[in-house]
C-alpha atoms as a PDB file:
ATOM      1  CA  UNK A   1       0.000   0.000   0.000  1.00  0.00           C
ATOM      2  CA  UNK A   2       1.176   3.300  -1.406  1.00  0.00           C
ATOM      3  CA  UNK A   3      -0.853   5.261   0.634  1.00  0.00           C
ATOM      4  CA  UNK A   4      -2.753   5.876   4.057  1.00  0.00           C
ATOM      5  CA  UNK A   5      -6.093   6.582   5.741  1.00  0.00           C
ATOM      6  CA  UNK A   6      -5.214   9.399   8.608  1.00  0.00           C
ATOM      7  CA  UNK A   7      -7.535  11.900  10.692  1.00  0.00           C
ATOM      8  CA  UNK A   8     -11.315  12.095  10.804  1.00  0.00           C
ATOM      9  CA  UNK A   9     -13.254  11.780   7.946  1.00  0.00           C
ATOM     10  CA  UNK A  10     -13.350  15.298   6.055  1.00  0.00           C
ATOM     11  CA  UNK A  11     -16.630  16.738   5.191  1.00  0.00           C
ATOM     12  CA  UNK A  12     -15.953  15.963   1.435  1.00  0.00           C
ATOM     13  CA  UNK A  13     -14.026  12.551   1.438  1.00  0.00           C
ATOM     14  CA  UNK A  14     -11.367  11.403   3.265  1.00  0.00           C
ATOM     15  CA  UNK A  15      -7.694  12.059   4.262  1.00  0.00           C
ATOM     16  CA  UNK A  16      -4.823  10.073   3.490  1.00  0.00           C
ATOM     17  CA  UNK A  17      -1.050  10.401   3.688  1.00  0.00           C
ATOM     18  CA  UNK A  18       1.798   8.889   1.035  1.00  0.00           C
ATOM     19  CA  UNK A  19       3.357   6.373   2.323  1.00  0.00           C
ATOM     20  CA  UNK A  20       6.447   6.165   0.090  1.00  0.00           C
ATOM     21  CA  UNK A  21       7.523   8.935  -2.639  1.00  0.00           C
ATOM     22  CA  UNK A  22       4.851   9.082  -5.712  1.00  0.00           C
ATOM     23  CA  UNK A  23       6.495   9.662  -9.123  1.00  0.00           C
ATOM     24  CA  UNK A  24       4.475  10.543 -12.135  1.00  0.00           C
ATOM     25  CA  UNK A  25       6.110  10.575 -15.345  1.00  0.00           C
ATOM     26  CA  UNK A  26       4.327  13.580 -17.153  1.00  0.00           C
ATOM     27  CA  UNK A  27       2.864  12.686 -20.756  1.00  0.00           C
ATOM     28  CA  UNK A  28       5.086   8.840 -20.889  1.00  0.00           C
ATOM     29  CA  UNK A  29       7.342   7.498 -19.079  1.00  0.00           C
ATOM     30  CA  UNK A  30      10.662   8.702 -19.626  1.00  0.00           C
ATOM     31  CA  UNK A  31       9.384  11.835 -21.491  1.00  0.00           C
ATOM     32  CA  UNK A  32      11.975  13.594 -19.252  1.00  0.00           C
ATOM     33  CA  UNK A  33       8.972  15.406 -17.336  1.00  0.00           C
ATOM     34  CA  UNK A  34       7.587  13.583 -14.302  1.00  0.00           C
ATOM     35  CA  UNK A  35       6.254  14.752 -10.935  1.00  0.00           C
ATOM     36  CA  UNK A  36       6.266  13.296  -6.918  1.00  0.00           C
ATOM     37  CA  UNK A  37       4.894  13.321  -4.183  1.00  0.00           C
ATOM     38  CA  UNK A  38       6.409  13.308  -1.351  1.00  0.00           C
ATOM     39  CA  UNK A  39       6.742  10.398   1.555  1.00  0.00           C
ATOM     40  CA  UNK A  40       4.364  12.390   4.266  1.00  0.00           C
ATOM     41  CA  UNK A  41       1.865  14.493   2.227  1.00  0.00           C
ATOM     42  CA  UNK A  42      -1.856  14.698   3.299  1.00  0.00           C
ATOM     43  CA  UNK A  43      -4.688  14.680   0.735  1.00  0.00           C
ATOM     44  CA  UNK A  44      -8.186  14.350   0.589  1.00  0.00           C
ATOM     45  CA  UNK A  45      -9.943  11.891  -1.807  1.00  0.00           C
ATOM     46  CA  UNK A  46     -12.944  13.702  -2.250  1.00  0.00           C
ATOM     47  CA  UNK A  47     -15.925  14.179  -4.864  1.00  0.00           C
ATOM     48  CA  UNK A  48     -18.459  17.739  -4.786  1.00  0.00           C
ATOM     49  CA  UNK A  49     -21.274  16.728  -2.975  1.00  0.00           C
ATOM     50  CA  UNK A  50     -23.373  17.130  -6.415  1.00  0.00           C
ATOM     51  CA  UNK A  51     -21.322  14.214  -7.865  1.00  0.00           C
ATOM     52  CA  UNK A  52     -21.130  11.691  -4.693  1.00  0.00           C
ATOM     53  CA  UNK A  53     -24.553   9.684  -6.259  1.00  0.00           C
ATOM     54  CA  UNK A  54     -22.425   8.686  -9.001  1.00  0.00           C
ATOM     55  CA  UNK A  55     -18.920   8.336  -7.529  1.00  0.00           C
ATOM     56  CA  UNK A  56     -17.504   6.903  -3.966  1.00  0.00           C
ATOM     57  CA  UNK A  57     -14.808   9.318  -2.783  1.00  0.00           C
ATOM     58  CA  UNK A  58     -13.212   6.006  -0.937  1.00  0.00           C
ATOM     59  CA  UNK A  59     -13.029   3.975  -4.452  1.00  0.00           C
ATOM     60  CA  UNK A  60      -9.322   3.355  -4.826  1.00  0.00           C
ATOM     61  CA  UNK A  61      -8.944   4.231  -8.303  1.00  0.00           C
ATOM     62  CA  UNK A  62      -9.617   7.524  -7.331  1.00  0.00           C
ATOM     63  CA  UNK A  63      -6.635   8.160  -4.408  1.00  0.00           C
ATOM     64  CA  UNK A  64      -3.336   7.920  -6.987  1.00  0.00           C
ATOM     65  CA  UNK A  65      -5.231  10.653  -8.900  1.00  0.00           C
ATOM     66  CA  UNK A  66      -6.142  12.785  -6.133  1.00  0.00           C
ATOM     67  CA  UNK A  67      -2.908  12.607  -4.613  1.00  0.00           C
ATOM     68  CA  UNK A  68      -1.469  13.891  -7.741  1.00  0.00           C
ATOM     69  CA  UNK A  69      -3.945  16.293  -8.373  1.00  0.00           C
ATOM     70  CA  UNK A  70      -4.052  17.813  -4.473  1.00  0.00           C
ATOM     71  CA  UNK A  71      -0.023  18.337  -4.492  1.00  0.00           C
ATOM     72  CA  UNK A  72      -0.332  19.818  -8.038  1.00  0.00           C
ATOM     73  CA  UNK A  73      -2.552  22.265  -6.233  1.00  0.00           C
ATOM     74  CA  UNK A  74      -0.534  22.941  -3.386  1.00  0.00           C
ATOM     75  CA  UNK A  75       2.508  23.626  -5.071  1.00  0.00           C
ATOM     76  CA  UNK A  76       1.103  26.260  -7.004  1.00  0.00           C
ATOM     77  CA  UNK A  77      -0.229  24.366 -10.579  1.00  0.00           C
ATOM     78  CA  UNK A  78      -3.724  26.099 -12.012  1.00  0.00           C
ATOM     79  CA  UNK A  79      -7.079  23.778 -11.980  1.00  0.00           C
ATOM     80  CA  UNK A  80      -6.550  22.854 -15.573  1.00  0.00           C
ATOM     81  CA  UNK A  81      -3.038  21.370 -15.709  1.00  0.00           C
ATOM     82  CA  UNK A  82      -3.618  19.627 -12.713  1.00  0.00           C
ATOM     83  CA  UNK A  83      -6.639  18.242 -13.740  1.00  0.00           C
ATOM     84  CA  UNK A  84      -4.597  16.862 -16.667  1.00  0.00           C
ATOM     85  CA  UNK A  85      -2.544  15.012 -14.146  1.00  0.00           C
ATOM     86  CA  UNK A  86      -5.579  13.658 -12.643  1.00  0.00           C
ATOM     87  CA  UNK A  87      -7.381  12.608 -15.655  1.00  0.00           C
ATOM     88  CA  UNK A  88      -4.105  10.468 -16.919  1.00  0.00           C
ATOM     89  CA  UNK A  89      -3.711   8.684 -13.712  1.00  0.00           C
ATOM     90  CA  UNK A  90      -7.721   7.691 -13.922  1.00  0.00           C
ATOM     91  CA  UNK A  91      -6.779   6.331 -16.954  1.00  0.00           C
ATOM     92  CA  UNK A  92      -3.577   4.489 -16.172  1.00  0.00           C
ATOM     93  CA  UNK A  93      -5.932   2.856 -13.253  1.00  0.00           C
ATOM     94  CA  UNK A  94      -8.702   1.612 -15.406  1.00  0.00           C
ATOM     95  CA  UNK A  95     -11.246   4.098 -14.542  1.00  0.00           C
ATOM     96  CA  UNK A  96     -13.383   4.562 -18.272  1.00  0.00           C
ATOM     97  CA  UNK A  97     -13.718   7.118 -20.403  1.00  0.00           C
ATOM     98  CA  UNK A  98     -17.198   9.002 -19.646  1.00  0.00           C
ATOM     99  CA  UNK A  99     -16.168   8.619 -16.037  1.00  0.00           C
ATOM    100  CA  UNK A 100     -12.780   9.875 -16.604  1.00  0.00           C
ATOM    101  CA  UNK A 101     -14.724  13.012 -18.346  1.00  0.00           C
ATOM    102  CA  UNK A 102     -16.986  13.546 -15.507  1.00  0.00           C
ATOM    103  CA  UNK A 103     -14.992  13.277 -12.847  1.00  0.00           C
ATOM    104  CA  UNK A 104     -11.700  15.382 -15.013  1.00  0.00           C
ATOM    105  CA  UNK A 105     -14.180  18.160 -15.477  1.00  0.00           C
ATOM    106  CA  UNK A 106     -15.170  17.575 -11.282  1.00  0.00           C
ATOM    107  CA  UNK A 107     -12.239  18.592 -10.707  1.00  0.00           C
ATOM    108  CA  UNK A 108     -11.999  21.715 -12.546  1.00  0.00           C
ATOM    109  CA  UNK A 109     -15.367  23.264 -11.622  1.00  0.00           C
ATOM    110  CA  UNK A 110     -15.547  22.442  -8.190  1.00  0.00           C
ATOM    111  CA  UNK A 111     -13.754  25.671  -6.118  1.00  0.00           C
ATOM    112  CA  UNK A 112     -13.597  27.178  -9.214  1.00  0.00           C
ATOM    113  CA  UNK A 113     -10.861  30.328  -8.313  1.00  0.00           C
END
């Protein structure tokens, strides 16, 4: 296991923390662009509560993604690219397509800044 349940659950989802460093290579692997996460970081596997009828925040296709997508976030990234992050590691885990569209655009909407 890659990652960690931690705290109470949030009002959204649930927290977990990374276990072991994350790497993402960005686009293919060894495209010479990749991103990690590091052993330690916190994030929240979480769907709006709009989108919750069609989509378990605890499903664990969903926690690789959001751990990408939360420290993307964090570390300064806009919605868009980081969505981009999320919506390739959905993919890489099997999730399908029209989910992989609904819950890639999720992402962007939801705390639209």
């Amino acid at each position: 296991m890659w990652c960690e349940p931690v705290g109470p659950h949030l009002a959204e989802g649930r927290a977990f923390r990374v276990l072991a460093p994350l790497t993402w290579h960005v686009g293919a692997k060894g495209s010479g662009l990749s991103v990690t996460v590091p052993t330690g970081f916190t994030f929240d596997a979480s769907v709006p509560w709009w989108g919750r009828w069609y989509q378990d925040p605890l499903d664990p296709k969903l926690r690789r993604a959001s751990a990408l997508h939360d420290w993307a976030l964090a570390n300064g990234w806009r919605r868009i690219p980081a969505a981009s992050l999320f919506e390739d590691a959905l993919y890489a885990d099997g999730v399908g397509r029209v989910r992989r569209l609904i819950l890639s655009l999720a992402v962007i909407v939801n705390k639209w800044r």
